[in-house]
Protein backbone atom coordinates (compact mmCIF):
# COMPACT_ATOMS: atom_id res chain seq x y z
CA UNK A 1 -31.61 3.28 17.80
CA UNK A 2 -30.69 2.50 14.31
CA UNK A 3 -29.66 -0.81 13.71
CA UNK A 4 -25.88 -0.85 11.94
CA UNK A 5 -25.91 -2.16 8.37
CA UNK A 6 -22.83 -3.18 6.34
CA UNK A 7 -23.02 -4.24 2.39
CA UNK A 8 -20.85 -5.28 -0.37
CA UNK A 9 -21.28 -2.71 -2.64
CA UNK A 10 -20.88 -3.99 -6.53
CA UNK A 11 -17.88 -2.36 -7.61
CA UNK A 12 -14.45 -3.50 -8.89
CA UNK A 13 -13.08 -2.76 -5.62
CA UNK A 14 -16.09 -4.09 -3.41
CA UNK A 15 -15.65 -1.98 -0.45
CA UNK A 16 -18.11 -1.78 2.57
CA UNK A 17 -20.81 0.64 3.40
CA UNK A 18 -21.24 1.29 6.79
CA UNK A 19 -24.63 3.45 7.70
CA UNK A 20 -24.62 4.93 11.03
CA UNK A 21 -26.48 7.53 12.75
CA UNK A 22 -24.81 10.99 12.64
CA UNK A 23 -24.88 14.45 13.83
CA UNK A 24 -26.13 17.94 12.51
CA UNK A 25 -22.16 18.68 12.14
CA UNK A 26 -21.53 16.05 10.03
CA UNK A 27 -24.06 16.73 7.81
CA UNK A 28 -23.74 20.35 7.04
CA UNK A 29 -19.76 19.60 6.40
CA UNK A 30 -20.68 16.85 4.05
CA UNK A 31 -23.39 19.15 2.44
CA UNK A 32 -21.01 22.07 1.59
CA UNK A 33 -19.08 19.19 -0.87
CA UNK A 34 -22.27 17.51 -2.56
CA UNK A 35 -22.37 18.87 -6.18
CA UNK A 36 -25.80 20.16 -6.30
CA UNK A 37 -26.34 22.29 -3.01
CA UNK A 38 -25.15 25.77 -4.74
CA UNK A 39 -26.12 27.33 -0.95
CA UNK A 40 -25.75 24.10 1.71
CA UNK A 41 -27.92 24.86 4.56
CA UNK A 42 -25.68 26.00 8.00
CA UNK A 43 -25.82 24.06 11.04
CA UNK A 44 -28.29 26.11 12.39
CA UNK A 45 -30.91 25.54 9.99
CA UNK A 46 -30.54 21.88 10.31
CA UNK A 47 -31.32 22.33 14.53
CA UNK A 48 -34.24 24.99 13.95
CA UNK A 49 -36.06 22.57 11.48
CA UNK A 50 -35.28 19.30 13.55
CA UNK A 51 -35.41 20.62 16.73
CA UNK A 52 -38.72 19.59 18.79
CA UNK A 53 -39.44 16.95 16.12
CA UNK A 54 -38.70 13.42 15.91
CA UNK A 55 -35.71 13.37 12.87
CA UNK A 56 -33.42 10.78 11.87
CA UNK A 57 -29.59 11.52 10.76
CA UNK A 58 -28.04 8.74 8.66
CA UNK A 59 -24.26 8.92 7.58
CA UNK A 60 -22.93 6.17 5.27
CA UNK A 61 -19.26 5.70 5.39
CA UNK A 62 -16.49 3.93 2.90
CA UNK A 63 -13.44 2.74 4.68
CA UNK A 64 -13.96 4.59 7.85
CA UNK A 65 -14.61 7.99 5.73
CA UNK A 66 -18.60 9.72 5.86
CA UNK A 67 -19.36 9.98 1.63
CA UNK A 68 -23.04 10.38 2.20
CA UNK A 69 -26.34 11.56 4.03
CA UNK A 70 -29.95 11.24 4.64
CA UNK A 71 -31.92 13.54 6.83
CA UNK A 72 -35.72 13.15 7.70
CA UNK A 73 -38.05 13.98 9.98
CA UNK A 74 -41.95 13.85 11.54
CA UNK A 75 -43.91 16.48 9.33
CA UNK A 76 -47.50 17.02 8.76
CA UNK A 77 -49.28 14.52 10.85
CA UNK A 78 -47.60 11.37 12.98
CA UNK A 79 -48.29 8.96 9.85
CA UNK A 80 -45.66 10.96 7.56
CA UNK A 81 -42.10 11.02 7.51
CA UNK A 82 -40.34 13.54 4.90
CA UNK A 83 -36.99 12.46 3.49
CA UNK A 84 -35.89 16.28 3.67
CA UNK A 85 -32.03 16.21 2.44
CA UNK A 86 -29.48 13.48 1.53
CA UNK A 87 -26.54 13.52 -1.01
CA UNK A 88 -23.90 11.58 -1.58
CA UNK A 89 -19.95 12.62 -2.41
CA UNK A 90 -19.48 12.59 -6.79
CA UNK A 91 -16.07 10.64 -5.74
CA UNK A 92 -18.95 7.58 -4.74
CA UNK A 93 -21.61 8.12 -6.35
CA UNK A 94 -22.97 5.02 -8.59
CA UNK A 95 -22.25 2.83 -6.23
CA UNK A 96 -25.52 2.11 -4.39
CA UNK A 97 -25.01 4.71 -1.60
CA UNK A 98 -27.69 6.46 -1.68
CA UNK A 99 -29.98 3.32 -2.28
CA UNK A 100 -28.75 2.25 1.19
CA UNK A 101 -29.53 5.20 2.54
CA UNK A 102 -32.65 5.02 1.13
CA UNK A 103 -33.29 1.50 2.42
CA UNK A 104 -32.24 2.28 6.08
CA UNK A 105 -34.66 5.24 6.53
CA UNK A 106 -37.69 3.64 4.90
CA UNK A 107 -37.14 0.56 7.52
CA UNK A 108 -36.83 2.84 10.28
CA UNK A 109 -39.94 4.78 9.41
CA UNK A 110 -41.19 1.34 8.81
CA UNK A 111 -40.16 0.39 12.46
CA UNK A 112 -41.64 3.53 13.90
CA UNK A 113 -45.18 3.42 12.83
CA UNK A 114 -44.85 6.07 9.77
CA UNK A 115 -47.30 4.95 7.20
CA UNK A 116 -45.56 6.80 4.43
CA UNK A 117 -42.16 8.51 3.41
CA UNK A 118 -42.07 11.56 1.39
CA UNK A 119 -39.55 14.27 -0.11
CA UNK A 120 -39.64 17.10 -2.70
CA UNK A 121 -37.23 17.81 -5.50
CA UNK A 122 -36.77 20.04 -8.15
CA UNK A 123 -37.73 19.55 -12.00
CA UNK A 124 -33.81 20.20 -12.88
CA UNK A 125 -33.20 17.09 -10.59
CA UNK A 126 -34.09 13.90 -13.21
CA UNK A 127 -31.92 11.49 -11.75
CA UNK A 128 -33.39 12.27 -8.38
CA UNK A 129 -36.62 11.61 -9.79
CA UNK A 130 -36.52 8.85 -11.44
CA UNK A 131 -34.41 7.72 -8.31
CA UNK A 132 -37.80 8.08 -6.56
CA UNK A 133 -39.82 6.17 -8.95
CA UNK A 134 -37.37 3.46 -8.90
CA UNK A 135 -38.13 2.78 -5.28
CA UNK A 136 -41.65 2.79 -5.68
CA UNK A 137 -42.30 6.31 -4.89
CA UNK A 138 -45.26 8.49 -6.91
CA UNK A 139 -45.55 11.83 -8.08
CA UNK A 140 -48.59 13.54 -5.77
CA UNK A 141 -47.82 16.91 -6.71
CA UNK A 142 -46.01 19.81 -8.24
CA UNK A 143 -45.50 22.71 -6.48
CA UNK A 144 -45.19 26.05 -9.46
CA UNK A 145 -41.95 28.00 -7.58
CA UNK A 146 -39.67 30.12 -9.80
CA UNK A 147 -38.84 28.74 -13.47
CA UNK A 148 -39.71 25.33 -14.89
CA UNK A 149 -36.15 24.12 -13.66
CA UNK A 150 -37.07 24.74 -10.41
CA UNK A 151 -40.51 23.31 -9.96
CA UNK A 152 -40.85 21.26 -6.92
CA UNK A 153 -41.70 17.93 -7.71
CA UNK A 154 -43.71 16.07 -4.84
CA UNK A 155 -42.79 12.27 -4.44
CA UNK A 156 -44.67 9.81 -1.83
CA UNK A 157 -44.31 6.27 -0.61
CA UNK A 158 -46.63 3.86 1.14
CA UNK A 159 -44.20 2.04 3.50
């Protein structure tokens, strides 16, 4: 069970983040508004990848309303957990959303024996990676996949 965490997010208005577990359906309706998902995956490919497979579905919410998402699951071996998909709503962004997404998946890996988090992202994604080296995550490889834009970029974490 994920524990509920509220903040004070610094902003002029200071309004509350609430980060809950959600549900496949939220997440695919909150994916088809995130900016950068040109093709949001369908609810179906959301249960075919976490079906059988110990995932984790966070939703953070602003008075009451879901503005963001983190998705991960077990992949590879029972040490790794892989950050696979968040995003968070341009009308909140900058306002430490995604950070407590961020925060509230790492301490539940943490809490479930996961030795290290991991995700991929693309080359044409800079804020996303220097998101990731922010919080202490490396570059461990680069995957060579279409044009240079579009290079997967390998980030890891020792929890």
């Amino acid at each position: 069970m994920v524990r509920l965490h509220v903040a004070l997010i610094n902003n002029k208005n200071m309004k509350k983040i609430k980060i809950r577990q959600g549900t496949i359906q939220e997440v695919a309706e909150l994916s088809k508004k995130v900016t950068e998902f040109f093709q949001p995956f369908s609810e179906k490919t959301y249960e075919d990848r976490l079906k059988d497979t110990v995932h984790l579905i966070l939703i953070a919410e602003v008075e009451g309303k879901p503005v963001g998402f983190k998705v991960g699951y077990q992949r590879d071996s029972p040490e790794l957990f892989y950050s696979w998909m968040g995003g968070v709503l341009d009308s909140h962004r900058r306002m430490g959303i995604a950070t407590k997404l961020a925060d509230e998946q790492e301490h539940w890996a943490s809490n479930h024996g996961y030795l290290k988090v991991y995700f991929k992202t693309r080359n044409r994604f800079s804020k996303m990676i220097h998101f990731g080296l922010n919080r202490g995550f490396k570059i461990v490889d680069l995957i060579k996949k279409g044009g240079i834009d579009d290079y997967r970029i390998v980030m890891e974490k020792v929890l």
